[in-house]
C-alpha atoms as a PDB file:
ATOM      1  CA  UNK A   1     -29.170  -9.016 -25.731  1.00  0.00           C
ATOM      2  CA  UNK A   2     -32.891  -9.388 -24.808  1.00  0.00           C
ATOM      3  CA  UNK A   3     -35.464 -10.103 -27.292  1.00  0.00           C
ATOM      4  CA  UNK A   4     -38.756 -10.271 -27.616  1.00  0.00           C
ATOM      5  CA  UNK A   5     -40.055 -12.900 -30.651  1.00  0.00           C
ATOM      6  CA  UNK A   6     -43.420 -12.839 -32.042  1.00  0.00           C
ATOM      7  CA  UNK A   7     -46.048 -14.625 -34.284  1.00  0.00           C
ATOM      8  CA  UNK A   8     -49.138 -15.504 -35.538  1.00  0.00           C
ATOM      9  CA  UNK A   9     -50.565 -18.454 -33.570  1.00  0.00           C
ATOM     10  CA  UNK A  10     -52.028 -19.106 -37.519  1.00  0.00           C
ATOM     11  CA  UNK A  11     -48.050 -19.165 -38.236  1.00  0.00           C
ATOM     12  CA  UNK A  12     -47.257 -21.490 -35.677  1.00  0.00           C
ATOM     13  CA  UNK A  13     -50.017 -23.461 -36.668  1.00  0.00           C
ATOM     14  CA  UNK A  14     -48.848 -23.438 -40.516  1.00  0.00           C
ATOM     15  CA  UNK A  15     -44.852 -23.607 -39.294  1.00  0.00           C
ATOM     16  CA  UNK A  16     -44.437 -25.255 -36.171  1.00  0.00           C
ATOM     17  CA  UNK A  17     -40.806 -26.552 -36.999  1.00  0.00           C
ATOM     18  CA  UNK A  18     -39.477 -23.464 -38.184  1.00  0.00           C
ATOM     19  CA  UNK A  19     -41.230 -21.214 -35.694  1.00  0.00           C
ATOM     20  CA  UNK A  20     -39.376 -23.484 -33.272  1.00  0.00           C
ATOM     21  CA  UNK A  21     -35.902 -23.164 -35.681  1.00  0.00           C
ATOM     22  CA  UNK A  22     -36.341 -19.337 -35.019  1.00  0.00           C
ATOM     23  CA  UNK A  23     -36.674 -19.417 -31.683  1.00  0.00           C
ATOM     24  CA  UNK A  24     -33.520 -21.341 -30.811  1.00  0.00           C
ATOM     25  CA  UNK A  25     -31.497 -19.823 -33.365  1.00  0.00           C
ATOM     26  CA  UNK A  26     -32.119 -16.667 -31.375  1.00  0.00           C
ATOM     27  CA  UNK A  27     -30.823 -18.246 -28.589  1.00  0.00           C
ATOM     28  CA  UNK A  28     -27.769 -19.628 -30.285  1.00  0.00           C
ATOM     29  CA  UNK A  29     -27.230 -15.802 -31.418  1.00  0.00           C
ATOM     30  CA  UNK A  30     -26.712 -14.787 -27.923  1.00  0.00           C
ATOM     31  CA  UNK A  31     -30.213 -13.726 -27.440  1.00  0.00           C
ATOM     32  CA  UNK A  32     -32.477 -13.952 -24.449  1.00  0.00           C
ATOM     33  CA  UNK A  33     -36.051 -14.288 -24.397  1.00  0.00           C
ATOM     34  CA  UNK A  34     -38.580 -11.992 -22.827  1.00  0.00           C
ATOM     35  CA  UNK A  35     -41.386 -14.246 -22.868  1.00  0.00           C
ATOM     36  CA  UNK A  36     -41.553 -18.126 -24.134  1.00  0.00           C
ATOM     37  CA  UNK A  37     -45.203 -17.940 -25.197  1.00  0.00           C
ATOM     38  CA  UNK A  38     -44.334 -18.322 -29.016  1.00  0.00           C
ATOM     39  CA  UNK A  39     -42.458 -21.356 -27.964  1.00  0.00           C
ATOM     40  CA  UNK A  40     -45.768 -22.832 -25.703  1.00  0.00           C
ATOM     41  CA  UNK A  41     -48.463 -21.606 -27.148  1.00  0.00           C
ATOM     42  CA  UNK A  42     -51.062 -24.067 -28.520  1.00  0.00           C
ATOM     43  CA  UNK A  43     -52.852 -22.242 -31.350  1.00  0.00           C
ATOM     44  CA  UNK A  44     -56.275 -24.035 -31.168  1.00  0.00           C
ATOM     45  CA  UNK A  45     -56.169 -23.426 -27.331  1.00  0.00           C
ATOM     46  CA  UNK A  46     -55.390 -19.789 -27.716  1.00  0.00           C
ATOM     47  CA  UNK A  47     -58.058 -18.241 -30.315  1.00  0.00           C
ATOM     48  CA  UNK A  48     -60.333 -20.054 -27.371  1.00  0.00           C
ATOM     49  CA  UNK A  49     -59.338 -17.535 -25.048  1.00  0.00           C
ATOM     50  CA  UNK A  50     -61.953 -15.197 -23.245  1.00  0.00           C
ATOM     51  CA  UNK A  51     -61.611 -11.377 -23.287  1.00  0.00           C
ATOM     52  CA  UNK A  52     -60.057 -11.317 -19.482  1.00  0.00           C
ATOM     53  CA  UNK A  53     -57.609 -13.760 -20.627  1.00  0.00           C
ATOM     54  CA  UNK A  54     -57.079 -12.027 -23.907  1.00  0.00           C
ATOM     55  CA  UNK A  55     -56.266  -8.721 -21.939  1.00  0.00           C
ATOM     56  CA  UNK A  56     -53.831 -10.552 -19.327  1.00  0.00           C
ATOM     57  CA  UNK A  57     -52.054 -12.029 -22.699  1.00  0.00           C
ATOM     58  CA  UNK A  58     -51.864  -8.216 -24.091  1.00  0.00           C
ATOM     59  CA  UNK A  59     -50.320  -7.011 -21.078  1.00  0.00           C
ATOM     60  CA  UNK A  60     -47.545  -9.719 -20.561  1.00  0.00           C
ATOM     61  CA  UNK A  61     -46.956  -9.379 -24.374  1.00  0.00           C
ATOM     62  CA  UNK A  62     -46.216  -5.459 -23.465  1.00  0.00           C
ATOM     63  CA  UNK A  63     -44.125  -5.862 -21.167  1.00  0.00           C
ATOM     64  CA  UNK A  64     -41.996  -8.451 -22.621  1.00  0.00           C
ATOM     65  CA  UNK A  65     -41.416  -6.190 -25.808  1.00  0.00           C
ATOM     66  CA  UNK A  66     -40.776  -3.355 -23.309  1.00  0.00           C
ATOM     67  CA  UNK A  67     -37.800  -5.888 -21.494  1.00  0.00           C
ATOM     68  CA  UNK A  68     -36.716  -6.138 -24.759  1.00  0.00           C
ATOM     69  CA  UNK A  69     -33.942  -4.504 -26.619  1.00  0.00           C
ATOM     70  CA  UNK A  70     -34.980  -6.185 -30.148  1.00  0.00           C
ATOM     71  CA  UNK A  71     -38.123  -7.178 -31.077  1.00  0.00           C
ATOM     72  CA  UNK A  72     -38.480 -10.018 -34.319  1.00  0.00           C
ATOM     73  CA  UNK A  73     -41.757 -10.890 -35.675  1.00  0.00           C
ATOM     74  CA  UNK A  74     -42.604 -14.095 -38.138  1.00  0.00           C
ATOM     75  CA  UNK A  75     -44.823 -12.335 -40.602  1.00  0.00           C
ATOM     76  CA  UNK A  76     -45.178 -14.759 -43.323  1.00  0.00           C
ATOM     77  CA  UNK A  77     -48.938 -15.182 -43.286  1.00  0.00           C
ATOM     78  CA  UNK A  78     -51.295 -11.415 -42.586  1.00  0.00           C
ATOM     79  CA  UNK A  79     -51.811 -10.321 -39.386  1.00  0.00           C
ATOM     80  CA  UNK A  80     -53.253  -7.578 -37.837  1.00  0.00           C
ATOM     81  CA  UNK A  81     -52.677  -8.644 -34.590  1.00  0.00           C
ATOM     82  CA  UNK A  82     -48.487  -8.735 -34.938  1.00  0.00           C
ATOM     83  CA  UNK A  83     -48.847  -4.910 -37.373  1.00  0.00           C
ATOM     84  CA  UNK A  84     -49.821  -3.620 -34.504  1.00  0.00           C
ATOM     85  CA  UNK A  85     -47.041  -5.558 -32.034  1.00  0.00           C
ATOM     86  CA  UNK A  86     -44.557  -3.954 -34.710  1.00  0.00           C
ATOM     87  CA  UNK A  87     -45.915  -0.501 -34.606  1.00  0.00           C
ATOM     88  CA  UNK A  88     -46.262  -0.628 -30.437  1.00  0.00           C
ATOM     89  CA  UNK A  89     -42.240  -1.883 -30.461  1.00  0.00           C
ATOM     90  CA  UNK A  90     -41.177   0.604 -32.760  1.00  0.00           C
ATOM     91  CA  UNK A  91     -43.154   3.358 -31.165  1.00  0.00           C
ATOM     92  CA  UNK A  92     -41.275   1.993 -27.772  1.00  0.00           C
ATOM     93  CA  UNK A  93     -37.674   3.267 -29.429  1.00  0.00           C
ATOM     94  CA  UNK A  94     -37.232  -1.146 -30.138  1.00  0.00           C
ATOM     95  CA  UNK A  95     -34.974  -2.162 -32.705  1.00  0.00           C
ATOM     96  CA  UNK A  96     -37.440  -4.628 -35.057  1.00  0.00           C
ATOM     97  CA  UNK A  97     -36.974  -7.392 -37.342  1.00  0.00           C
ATOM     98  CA  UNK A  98     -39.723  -8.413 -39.830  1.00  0.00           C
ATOM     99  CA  UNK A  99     -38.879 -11.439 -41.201  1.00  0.00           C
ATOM    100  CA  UNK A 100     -41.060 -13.519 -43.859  1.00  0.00           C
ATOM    101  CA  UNK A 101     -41.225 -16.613 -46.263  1.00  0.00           C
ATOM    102  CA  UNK A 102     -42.781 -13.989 -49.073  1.00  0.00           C
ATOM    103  CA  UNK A 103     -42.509 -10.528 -49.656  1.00  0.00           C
ATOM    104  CA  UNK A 104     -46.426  -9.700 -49.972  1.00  0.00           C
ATOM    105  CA  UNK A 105     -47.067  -9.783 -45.806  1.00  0.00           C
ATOM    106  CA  UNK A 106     -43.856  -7.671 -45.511  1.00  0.00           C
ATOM    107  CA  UNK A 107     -45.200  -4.776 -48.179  1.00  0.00           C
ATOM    108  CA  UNK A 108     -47.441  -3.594 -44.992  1.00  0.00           C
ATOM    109  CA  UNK A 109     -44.553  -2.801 -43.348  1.00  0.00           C
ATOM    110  CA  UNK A 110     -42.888   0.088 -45.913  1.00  0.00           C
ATOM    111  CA  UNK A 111     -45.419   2.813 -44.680  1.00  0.00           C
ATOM    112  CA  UNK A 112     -43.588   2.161 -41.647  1.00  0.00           C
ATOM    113  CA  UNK A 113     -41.025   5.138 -41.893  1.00  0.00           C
ATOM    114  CA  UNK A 114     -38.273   4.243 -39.162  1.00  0.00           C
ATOM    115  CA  UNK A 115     -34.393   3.629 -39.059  1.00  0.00           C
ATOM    116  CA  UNK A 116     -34.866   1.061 -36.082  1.00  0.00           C
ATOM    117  CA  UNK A 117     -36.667  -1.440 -39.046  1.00  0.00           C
ATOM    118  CA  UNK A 118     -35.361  -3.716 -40.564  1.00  0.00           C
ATOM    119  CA  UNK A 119     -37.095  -6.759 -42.717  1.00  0.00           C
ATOM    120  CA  UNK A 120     -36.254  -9.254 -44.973  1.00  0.00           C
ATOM    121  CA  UNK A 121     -37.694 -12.300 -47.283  1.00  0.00           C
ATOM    122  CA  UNK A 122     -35.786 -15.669 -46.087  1.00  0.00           C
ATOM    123  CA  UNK A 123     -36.490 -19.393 -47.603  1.00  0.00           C
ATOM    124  CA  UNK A 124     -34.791 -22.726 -45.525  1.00  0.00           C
ATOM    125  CA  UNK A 125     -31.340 -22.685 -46.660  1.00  0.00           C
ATOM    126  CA  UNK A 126     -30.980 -19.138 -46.080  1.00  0.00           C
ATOM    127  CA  UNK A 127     -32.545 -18.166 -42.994  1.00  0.00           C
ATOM    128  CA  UNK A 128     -29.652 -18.769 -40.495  1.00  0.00           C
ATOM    129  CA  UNK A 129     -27.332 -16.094 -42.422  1.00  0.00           C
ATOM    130  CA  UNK A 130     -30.100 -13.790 -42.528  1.00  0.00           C
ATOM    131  CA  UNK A 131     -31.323 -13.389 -39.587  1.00  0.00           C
ATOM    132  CA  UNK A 132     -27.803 -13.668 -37.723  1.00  0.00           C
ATOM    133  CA  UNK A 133     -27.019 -10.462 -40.068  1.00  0.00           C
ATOM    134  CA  UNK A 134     -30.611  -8.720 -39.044  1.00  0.00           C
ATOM    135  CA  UNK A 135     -29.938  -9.592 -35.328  1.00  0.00           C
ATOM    136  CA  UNK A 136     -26.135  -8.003 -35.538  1.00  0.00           C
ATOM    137  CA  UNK A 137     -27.639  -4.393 -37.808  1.00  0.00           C
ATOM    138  CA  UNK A 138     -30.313  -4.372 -35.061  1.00  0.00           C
ATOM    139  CA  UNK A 139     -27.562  -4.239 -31.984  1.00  0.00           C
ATOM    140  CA  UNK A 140     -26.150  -1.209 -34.434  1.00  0.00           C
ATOM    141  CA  UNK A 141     -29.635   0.184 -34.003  1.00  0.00           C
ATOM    142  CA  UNK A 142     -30.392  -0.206 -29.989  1.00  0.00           C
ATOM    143  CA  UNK A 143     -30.477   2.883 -28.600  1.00  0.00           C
ATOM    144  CA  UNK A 144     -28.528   4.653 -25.764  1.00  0.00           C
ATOM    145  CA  UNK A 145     -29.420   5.484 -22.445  1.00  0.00           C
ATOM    146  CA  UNK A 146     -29.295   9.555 -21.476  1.00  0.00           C
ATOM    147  CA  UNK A 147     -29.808  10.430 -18.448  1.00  0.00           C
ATOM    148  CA  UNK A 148     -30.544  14.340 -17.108  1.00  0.00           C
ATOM    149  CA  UNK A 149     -32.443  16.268 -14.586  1.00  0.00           C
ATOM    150  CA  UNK A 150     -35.013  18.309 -14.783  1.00  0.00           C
ATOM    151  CA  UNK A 151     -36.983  21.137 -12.973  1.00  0.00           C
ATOM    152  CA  UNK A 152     -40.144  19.766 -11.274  1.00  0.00           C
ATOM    153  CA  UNK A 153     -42.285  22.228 -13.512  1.00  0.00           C
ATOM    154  CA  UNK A 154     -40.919  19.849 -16.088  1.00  0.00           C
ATOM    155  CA  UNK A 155     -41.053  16.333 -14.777  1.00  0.00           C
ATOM    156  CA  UNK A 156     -44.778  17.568 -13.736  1.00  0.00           C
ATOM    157  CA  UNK A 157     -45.418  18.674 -17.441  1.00  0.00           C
ATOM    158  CA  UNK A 158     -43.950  15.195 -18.817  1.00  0.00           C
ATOM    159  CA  UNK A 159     -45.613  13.461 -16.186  1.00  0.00           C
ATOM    160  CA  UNK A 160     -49.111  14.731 -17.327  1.00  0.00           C
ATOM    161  CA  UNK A 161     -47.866  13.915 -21.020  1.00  0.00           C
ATOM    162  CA  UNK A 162     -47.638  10.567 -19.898  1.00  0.00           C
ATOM    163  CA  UNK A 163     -51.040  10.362 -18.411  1.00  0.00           C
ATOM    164  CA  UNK A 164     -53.281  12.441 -20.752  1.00  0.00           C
ATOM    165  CA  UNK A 165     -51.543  11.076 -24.153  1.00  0.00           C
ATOM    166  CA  UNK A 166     -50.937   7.587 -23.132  1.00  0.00           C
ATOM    167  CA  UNK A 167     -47.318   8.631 -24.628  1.00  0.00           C
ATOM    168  CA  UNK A 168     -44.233   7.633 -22.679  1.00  0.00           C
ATOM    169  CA  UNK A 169     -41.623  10.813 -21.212  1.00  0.00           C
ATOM    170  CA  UNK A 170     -38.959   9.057 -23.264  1.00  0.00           C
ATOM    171  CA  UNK A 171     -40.814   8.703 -26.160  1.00  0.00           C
ATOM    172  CA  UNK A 172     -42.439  12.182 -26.257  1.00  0.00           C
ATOM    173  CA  UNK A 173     -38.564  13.767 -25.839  1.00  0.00           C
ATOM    174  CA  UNK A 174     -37.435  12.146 -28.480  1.00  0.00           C
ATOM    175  CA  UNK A 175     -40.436  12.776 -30.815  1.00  0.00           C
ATOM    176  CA  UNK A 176     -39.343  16.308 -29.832  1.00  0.00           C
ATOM    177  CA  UNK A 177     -35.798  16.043 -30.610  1.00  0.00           C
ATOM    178  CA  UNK A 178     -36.501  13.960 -33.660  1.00  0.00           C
ATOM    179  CA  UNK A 179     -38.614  17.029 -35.112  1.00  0.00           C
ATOM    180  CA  UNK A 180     -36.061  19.807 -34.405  1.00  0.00           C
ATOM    181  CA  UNK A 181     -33.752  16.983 -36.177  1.00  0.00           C
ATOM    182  CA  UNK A 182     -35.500  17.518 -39.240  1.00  0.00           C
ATOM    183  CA  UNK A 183     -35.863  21.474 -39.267  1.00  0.00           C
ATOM    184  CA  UNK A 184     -32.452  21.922 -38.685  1.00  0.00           C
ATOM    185  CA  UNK A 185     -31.110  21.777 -41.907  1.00  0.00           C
ATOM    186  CA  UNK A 186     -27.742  22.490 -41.386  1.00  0.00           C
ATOM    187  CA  UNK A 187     -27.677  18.733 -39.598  1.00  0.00           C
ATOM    188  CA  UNK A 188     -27.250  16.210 -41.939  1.00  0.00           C
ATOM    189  CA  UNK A 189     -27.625  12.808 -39.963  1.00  0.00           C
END
């Protein structure tokens, strides 16, 4: 399983050591990385950053959660910054795990409305257990590839979805199916 792990460089400035525990208890999970930069990233050198720099960051950060099959994010201390890595993962069909040392950062998260989230409150002694469970309910979650043709009208249609809204094909079909989901009441999922 690939994932994609997040933070705060604030976090990993508060929590080195656990930030770090995270990390390779991923690993000893059977996950895989995306990206390593929570592991090497020196906080002080990173909020020094210039806007270029800042933009190259946002784009490997992108494409690691798009590698990705679950995304976690350390979210015991505010930020806006890893709210919005959540919502860009989740909106990417990602499996997510919010994870957090107090419930108040993780209250953001409940206007959140999808079945691919999953968060919890952890202290020291119980963070293993929980976040070996989270890791195992988000392989439940992953989703499925489906493959199908279509007509060219079609594929030019999606195509121009794509381009105009800034939406992915796969995303926008499923948005699609996920209404119809809810209209159709004789489904009960």
């Amino acid at each position: 399983m690939k994932v994609y792990f997040g933070t705060s460089p604030r976090i990993k400035d508060k929590y080195p050591k656990l930030i770090g525990d995270i990390y390779s208890l991923i690993v000893k999970f059977g996950g895989r990385h995306t990206s390593d930069w929570v592991k090497n990233v020196s906080p002080v050198e990173f909020y020094k950053l210039g806007v270029k720099e800042l933009d190259s960051h946002q784009k490997k950060v992108n494409k690691a959660i798009n590698l990705a099959d679950i995304c976690i994010f350390e979210v015991s201390l505010h930020s806006l910054s890893i709210g919005y890595l959540v919502n860009y993962a989740l909106e990417h069909g990602k499996s997510v795990i919010v994870m957090g040392q107090d419930l108040k950062p993780l209250t953001i998260f409940r206007s959140l409305s999808s079945d691919k989230l999953i968060s919890f409150v952890y202290n020291k002694s119980s963070l293993e257990e929980k976040l070996k469970k989270a890791l195992s309910e988000a392989v439940g979650k992953n989703d499925v590839r489906f493959n199908f043709f279509v007509s060219p009208k079609i594929l030019n249609y999606l195509d121009w979805v794509a381009k105009t809204k800034r939406i992915p094909r796969s995303v926008f079909l499923r948005g699609l199916i996920e209404k119809q989901m809810r209209k159709d009441v004789s489904f009960k999922a």
